[in-house]
Protein backbone atom coordinates (compact mmCIF):
# COMPACT_ATOMS: atom_id res chain seq x y z
CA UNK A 1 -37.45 162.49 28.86
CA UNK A 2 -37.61 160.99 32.37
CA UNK A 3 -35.32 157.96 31.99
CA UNK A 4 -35.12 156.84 35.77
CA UNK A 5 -37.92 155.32 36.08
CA UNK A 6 -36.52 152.30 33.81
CA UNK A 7 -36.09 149.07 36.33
CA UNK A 8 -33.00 146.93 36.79
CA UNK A 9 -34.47 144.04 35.48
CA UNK A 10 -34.70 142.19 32.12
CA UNK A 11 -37.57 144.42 31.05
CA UNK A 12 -35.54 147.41 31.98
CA UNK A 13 -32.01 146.51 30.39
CA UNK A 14 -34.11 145.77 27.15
CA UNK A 15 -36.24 149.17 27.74
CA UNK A 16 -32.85 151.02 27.85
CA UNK A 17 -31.45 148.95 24.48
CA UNK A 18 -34.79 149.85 22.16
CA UNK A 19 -34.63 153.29 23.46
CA UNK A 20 -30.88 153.97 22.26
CA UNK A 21 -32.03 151.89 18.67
CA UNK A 22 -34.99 154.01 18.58
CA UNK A 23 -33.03 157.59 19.37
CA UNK A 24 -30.63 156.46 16.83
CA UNK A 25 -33.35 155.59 13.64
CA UNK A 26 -35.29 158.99 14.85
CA UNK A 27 -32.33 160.94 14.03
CA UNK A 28 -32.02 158.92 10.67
CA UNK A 29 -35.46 158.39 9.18
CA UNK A 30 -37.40 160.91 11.75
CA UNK A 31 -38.04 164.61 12.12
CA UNK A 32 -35.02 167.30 11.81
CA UNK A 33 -33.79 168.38 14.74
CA UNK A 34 -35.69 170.99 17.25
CA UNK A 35 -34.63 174.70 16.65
CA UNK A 36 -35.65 178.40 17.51
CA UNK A 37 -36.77 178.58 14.10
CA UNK A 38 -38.92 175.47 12.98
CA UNK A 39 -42.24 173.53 14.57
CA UNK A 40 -42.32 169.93 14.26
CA UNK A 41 -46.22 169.03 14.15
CA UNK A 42 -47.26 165.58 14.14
CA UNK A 43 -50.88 163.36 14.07
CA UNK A 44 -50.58 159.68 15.58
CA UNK A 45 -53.61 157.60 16.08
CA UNK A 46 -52.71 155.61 19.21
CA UNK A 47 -54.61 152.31 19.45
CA UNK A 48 -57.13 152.70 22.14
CA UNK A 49 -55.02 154.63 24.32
CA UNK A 50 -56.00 153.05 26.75
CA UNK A 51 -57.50 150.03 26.69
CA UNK A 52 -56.65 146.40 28.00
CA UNK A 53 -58.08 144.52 24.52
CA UNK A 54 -55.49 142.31 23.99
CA UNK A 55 -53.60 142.84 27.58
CA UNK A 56 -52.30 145.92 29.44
CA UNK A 57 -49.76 147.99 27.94
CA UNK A 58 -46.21 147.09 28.84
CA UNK A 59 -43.99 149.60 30.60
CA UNK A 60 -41.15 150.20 28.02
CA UNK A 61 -43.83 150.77 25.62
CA UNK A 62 -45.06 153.86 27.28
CA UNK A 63 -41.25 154.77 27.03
CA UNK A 64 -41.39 154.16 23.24
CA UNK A 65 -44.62 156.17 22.77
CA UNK A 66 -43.10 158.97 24.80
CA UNK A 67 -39.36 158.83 23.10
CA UNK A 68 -41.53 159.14 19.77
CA UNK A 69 -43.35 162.19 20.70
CA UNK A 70 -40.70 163.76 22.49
CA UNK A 71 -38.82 164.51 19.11
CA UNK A 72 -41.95 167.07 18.06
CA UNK A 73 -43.49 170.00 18.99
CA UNK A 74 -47.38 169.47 18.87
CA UNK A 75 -48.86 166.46 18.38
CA UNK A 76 -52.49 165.08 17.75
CA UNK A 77 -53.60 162.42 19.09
CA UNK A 78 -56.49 160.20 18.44
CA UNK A 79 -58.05 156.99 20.31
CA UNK A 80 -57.32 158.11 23.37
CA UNK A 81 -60.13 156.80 25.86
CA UNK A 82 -61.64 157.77 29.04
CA UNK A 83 -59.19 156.80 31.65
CA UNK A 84 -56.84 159.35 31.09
CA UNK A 85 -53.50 157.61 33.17
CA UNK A 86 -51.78 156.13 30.03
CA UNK A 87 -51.89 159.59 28.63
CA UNK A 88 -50.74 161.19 31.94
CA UNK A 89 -48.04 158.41 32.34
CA UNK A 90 -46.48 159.47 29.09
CA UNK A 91 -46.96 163.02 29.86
CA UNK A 92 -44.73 162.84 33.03
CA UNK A 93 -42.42 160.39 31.08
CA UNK A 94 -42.13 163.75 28.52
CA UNK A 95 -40.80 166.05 31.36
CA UNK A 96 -43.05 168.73 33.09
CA UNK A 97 -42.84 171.22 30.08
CA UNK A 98 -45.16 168.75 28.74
CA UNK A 99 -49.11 169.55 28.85
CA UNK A 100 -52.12 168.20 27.32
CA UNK A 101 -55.28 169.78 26.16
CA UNK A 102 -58.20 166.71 25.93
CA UNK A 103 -61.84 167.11 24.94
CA UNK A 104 -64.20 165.32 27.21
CA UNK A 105 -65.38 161.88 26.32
CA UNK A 106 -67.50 161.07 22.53
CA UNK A 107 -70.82 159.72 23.50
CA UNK A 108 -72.64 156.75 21.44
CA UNK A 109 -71.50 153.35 20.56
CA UNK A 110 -70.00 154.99 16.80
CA UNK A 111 -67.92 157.76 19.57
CA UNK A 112 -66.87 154.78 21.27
CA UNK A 113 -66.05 157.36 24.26
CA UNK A 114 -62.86 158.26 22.71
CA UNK A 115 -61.02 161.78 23.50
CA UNK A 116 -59.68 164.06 21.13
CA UNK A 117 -56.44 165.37 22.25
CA UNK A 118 -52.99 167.93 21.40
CA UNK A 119 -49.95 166.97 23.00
CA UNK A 120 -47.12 170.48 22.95
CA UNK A 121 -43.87 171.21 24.67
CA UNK A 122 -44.83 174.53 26.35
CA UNK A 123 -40.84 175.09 25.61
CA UNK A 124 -41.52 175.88 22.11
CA UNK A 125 -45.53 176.38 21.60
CA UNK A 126 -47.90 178.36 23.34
CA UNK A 127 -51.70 177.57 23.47
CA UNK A 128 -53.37 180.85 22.35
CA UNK A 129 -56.35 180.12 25.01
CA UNK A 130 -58.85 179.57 22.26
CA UNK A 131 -60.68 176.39 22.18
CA UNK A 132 -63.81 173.88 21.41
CA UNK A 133 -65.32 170.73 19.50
CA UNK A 134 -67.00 171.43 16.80
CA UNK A 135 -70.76 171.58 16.39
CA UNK A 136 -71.68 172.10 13.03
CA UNK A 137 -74.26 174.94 12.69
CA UNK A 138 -78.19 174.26 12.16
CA UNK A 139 -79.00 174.16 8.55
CA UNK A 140 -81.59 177.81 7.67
CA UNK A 141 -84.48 177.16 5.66
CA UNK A 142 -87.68 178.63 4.87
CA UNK A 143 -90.66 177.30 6.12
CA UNK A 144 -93.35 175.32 4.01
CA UNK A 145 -96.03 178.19 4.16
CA UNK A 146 -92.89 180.60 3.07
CA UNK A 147 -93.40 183.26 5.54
CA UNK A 148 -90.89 181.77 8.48
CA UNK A 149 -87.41 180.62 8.86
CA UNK A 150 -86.59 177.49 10.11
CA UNK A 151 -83.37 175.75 11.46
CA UNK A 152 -82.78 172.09 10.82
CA UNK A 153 -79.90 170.48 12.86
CA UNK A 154 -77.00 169.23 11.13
CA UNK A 155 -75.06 165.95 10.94
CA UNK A 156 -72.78 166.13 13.49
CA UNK A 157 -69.72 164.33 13.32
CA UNK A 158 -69.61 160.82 14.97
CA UNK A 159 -66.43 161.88 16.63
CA UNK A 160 -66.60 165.45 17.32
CA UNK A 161 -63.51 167.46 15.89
CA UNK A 162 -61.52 169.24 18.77
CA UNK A 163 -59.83 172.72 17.29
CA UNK A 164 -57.31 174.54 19.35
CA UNK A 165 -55.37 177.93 18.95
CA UNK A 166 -51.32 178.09 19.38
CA UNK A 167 -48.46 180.73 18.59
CA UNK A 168 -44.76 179.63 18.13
CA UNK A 169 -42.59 182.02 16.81
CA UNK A 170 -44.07 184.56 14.50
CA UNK A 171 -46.51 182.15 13.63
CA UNK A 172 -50.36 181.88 14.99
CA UNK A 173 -52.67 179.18 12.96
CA UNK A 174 -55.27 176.78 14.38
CA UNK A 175 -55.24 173.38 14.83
CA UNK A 176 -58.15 171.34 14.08
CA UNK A 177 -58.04 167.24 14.67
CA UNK A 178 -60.55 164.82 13.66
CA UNK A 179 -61.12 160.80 13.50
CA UNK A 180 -63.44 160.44 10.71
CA UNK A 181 -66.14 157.36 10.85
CA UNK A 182 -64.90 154.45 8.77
CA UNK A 183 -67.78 153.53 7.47
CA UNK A 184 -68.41 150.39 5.14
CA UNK A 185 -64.73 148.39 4.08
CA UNK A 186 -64.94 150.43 0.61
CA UNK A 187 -62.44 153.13 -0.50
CA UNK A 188 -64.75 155.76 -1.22
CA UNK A 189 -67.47 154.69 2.00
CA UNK A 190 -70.05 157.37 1.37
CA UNK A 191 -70.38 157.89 5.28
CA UNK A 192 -66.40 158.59 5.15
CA UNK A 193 -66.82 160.86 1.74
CA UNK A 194 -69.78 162.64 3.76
CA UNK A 195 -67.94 163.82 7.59
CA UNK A 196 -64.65 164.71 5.43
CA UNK A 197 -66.96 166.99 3.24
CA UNK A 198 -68.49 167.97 6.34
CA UNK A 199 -65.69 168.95 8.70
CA UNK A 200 -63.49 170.10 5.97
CA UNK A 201 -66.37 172.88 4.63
CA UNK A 202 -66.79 174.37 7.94
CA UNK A 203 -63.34 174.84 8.67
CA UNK A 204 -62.57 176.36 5.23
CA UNK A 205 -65.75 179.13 5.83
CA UNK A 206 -64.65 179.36 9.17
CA UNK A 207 -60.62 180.40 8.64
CA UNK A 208 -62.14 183.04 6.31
CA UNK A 209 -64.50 184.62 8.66
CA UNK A 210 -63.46 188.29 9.39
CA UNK A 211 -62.83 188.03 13.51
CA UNK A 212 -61.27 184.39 13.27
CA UNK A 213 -58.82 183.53 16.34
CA UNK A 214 -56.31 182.86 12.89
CA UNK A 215 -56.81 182.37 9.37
CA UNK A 216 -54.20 179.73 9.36
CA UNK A 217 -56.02 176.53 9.38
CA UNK A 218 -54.66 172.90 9.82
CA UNK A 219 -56.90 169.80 9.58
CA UNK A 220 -54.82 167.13 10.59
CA UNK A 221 -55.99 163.30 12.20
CA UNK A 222 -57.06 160.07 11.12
CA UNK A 223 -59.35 160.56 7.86
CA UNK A 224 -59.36 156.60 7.10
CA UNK A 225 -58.07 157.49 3.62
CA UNK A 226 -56.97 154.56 1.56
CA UNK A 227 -55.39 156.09 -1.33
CA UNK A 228 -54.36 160.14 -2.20
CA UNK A 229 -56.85 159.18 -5.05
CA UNK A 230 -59.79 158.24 -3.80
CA UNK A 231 -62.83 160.55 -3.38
CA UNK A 232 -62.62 160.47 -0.02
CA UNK A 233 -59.32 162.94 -0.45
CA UNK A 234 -60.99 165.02 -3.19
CA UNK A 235 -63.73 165.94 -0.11
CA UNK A 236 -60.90 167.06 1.43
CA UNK A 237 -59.37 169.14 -1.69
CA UNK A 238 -62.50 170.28 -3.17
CA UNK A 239 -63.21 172.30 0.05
CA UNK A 240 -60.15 174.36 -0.31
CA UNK A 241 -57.69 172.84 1.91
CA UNK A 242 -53.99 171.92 0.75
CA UNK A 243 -51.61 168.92 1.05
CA UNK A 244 -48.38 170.25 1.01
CA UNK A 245 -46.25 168.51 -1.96
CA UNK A 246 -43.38 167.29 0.28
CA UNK A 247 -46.14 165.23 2.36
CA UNK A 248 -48.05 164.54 -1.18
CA UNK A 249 -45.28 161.55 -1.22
CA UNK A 250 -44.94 160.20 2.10
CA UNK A 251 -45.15 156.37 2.71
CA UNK A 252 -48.75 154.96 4.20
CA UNK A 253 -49.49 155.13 7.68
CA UNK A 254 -51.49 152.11 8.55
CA UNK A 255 -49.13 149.07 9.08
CA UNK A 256 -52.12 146.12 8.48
CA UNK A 257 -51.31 144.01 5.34
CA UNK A 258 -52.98 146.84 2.99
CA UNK A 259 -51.18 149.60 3.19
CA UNK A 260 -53.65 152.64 2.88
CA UNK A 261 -53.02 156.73 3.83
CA UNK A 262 -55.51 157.04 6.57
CA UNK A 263 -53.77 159.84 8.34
CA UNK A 264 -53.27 163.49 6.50
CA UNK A 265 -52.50 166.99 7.17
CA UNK A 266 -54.12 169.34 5.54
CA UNK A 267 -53.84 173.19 5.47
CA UNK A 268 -55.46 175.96 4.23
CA UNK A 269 -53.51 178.49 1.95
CA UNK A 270 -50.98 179.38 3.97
CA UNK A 271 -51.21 183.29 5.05
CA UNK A 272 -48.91 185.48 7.14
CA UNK A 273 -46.52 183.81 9.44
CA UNK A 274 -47.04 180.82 8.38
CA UNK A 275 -45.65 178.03 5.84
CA UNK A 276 -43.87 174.52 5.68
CA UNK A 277 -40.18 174.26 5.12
CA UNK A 278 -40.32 171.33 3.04
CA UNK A 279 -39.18 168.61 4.98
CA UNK A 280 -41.86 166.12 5.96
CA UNK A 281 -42.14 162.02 6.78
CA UNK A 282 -43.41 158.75 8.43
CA UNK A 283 -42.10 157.58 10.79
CA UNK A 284 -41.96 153.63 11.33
CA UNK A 285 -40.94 152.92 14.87
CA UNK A 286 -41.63 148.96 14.08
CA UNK A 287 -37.90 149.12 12.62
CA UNK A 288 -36.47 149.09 16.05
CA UNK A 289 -39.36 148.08 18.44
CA UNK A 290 -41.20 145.38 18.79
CA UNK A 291 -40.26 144.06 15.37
CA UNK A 292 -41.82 141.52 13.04
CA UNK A 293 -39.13 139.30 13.74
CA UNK A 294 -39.59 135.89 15.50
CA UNK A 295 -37.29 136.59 17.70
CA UNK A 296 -39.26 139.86 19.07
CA UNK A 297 -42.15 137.05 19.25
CA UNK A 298 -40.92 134.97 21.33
CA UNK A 299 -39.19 137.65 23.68
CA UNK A 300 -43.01 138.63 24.35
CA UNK A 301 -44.03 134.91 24.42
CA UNK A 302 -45.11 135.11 28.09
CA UNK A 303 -46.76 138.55 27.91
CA UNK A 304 -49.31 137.52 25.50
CA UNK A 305 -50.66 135.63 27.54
CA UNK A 306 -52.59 132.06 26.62
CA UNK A 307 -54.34 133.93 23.58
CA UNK A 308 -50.64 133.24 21.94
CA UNK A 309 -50.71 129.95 21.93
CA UNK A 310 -54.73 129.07 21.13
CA UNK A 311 -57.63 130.99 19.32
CA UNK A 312 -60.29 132.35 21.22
CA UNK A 313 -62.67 129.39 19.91
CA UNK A 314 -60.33 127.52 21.43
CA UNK A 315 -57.87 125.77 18.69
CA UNK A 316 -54.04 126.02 19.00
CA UNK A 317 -52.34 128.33 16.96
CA UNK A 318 -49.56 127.21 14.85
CA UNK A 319 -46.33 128.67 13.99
CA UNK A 320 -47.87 131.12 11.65
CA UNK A 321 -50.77 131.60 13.70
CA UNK A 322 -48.82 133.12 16.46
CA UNK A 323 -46.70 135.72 14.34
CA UNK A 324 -50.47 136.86 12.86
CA UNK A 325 -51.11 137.40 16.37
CA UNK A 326 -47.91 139.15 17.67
CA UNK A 327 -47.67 140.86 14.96
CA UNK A 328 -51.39 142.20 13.49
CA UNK A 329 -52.75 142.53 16.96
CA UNK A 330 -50.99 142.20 20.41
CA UNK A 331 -48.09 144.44 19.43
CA UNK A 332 -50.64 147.07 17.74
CA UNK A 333 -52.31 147.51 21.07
CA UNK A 334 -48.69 148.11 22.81
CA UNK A 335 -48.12 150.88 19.80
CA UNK A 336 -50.48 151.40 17.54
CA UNK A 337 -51.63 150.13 13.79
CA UNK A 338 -50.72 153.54 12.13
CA UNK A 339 -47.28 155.58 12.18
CA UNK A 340 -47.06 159.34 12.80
CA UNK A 341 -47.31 161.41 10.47
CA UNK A 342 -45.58 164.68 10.50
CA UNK A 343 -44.18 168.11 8.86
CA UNK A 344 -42.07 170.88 9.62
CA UNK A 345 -43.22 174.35 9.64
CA UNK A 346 -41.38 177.59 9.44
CA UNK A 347 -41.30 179.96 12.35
CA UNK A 348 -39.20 182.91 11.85
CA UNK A 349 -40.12 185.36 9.43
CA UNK A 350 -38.10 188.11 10.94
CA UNK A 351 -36.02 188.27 7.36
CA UNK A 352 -39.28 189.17 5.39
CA UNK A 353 -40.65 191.63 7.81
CA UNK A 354 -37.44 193.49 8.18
CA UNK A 355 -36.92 193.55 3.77
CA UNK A 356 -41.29 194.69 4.19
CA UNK A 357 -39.77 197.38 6.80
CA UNK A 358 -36.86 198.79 4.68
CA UNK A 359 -38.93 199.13 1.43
């Protein structure tokens, strides 16, 4: 992490204060440590990353974003927009063995012109040079006189998936991010049920296809889940993908008032190479930064602008008023309104081959 680019000013001395709070709940409550031996993969939907909705992004919160990432390997990120600096910014604030792989920009109002992207320290993961966004294959049929073939085209996505190769260790697997439509405010939306049926189908045919890049599969991103028992995660099972038990149990990762599990990793049966260790978590960075605490509030008081202190129809806001709006909103669009979700995976399966070797 590039700390010297923190400012001698209030701002700064505060920057520096999170940031040792923050280091010490991450090595509490967050990922194990980094070893020769395990991957730390994450998913983190970053609230339009970035966009100036409710006022730019302040500059120790690009050092929180950055501190958080910096304790994995591989991350996924969703929401990030066109403009591409705030990603860039926390890519230099990573350190230069930081890199990026982005798809280009979602058209239509329902894309929203977002970017897919994976964030990976080049220290530990390589990027196998295999790439694309999915485009879900025509649909064969025959014709209505019986004597032709005919394509229809698919559904597509309204977000198009971005799947990407990488090795670490001994292991090779795919990685394969989404940000699935939300649809109508309903647990099981059938537009929701429908892409996660999609996406999730594909991917399992595809991991099973004879030349794949890898069989290992991961579907990881923001699904818009509300509960591990809703249909909408049955899509997701029925297709043949996997949530690994130790993330079966994880807290939710959405911090509005309902508390639903939109984000997920997801994997299909794990094959050579390639497995979790067990250990996996959420991680919920509000603890230490910009906390629901009136206090926090009113150190942001001036930042927030006049949109603190009166509605946009123009009525004041009252006490109450004002932590709804720190807290639901402007402080959601300096982090985010879900947590990062992550898991370990093994890497070093040197033991087994060497017992396979000796017979």
């Amino acid at each position: 992490m590039d700390y010297q680019s923190i400012t001698d000013d209030e701002q700064g001395r505060r920057t520096a204060q999170r940031l040792l709070a923050l280091r010490e709940q991450l090595a509490k409550q967050g990922p194990p440590p980094k070893t020769l031996n395990n991957l730390l993969l994450a998913t983190w939907n970053i609230r339009e990353f970035d966009s100036p909705a409710y006022g730019e992004r302040l500059p120790e919160a690009f050092f929180y974003i950055a501190e958080i990432i910096s304790h994995f390997d591989v991350v996924a990120v969703q929401e990030v927009r066109e403009n591409l600096d705030a990603l860039e910014r926390v890519q230099r604030l990573l350190g230069d063995w930081w890199r990026y792989i982005a798809t280009d920009v979602t058209e239509g109002q329902a894309g929203n012109r977002e970017r897919m992207v994976f964030l990976y320290d080049t220290r530990k993961v390589r990027f196998g040079g295999v790439a694309g966004e999915i485009v879900i294959p025509p649909v064969e049929k025959t014709s209505a006189d019986g004597e032709h073939v005919v394509y229809e085209p698919s559904k597509q996505l309204f977000r198009t998936p971005f799947i990407c190769g990488f090795d670490a260790g001994w292991s090779r697997f795919m990685l394969c991010t989404v940000h699935i439509q939300y649809g109508v405010d309903e647990a099981d939306s059938p537009e929701r049920i429908e892409e996660i049926k999609i996406i999730a189908d594909f991917l399992a045919k595809r991991a099973r296809e004879k030349f794949a890049w890898s069989n290992n599969v991961v579907l990881l991103g923001d699904f818009n889940i509300y509960s591990t028992s809703d249909l909408t995660m049955r899509a997701l099972i029925d297709a043949g993908f996997e949530i690994p038990i130790e993330l079966q149990n994880v807290p939710p990762t959405n911090t509005g008032k309902e508390k639903h599990h939109y984000d997920q990793i997801a994997f299909q049966p794990r094959r050579m190479h390639f497995d979790t260790t067990g250990r996996a978590g959420v991680f919920d960075y509000y603890q230490t930064v910009f906390r629901d605490l009136e206090a926090d509030m009113q150190i942001y008081a001036d930042s927030m602008g006049d949109a603190f202190n009166t509605t946009s129809k123009g009525k004041p806001r009252d006490d109450r008023g004002k932590l709804t709006y720190y807290r639901t909103y402007w402080r959601t669009y300096q982090m985010s309104d879900h947590l990062p979700m992550w898991v370990e995976l093994r890497t070093d399966f040197s033991a087994e081959f060497l017992r396979e070797k000796s017979g």
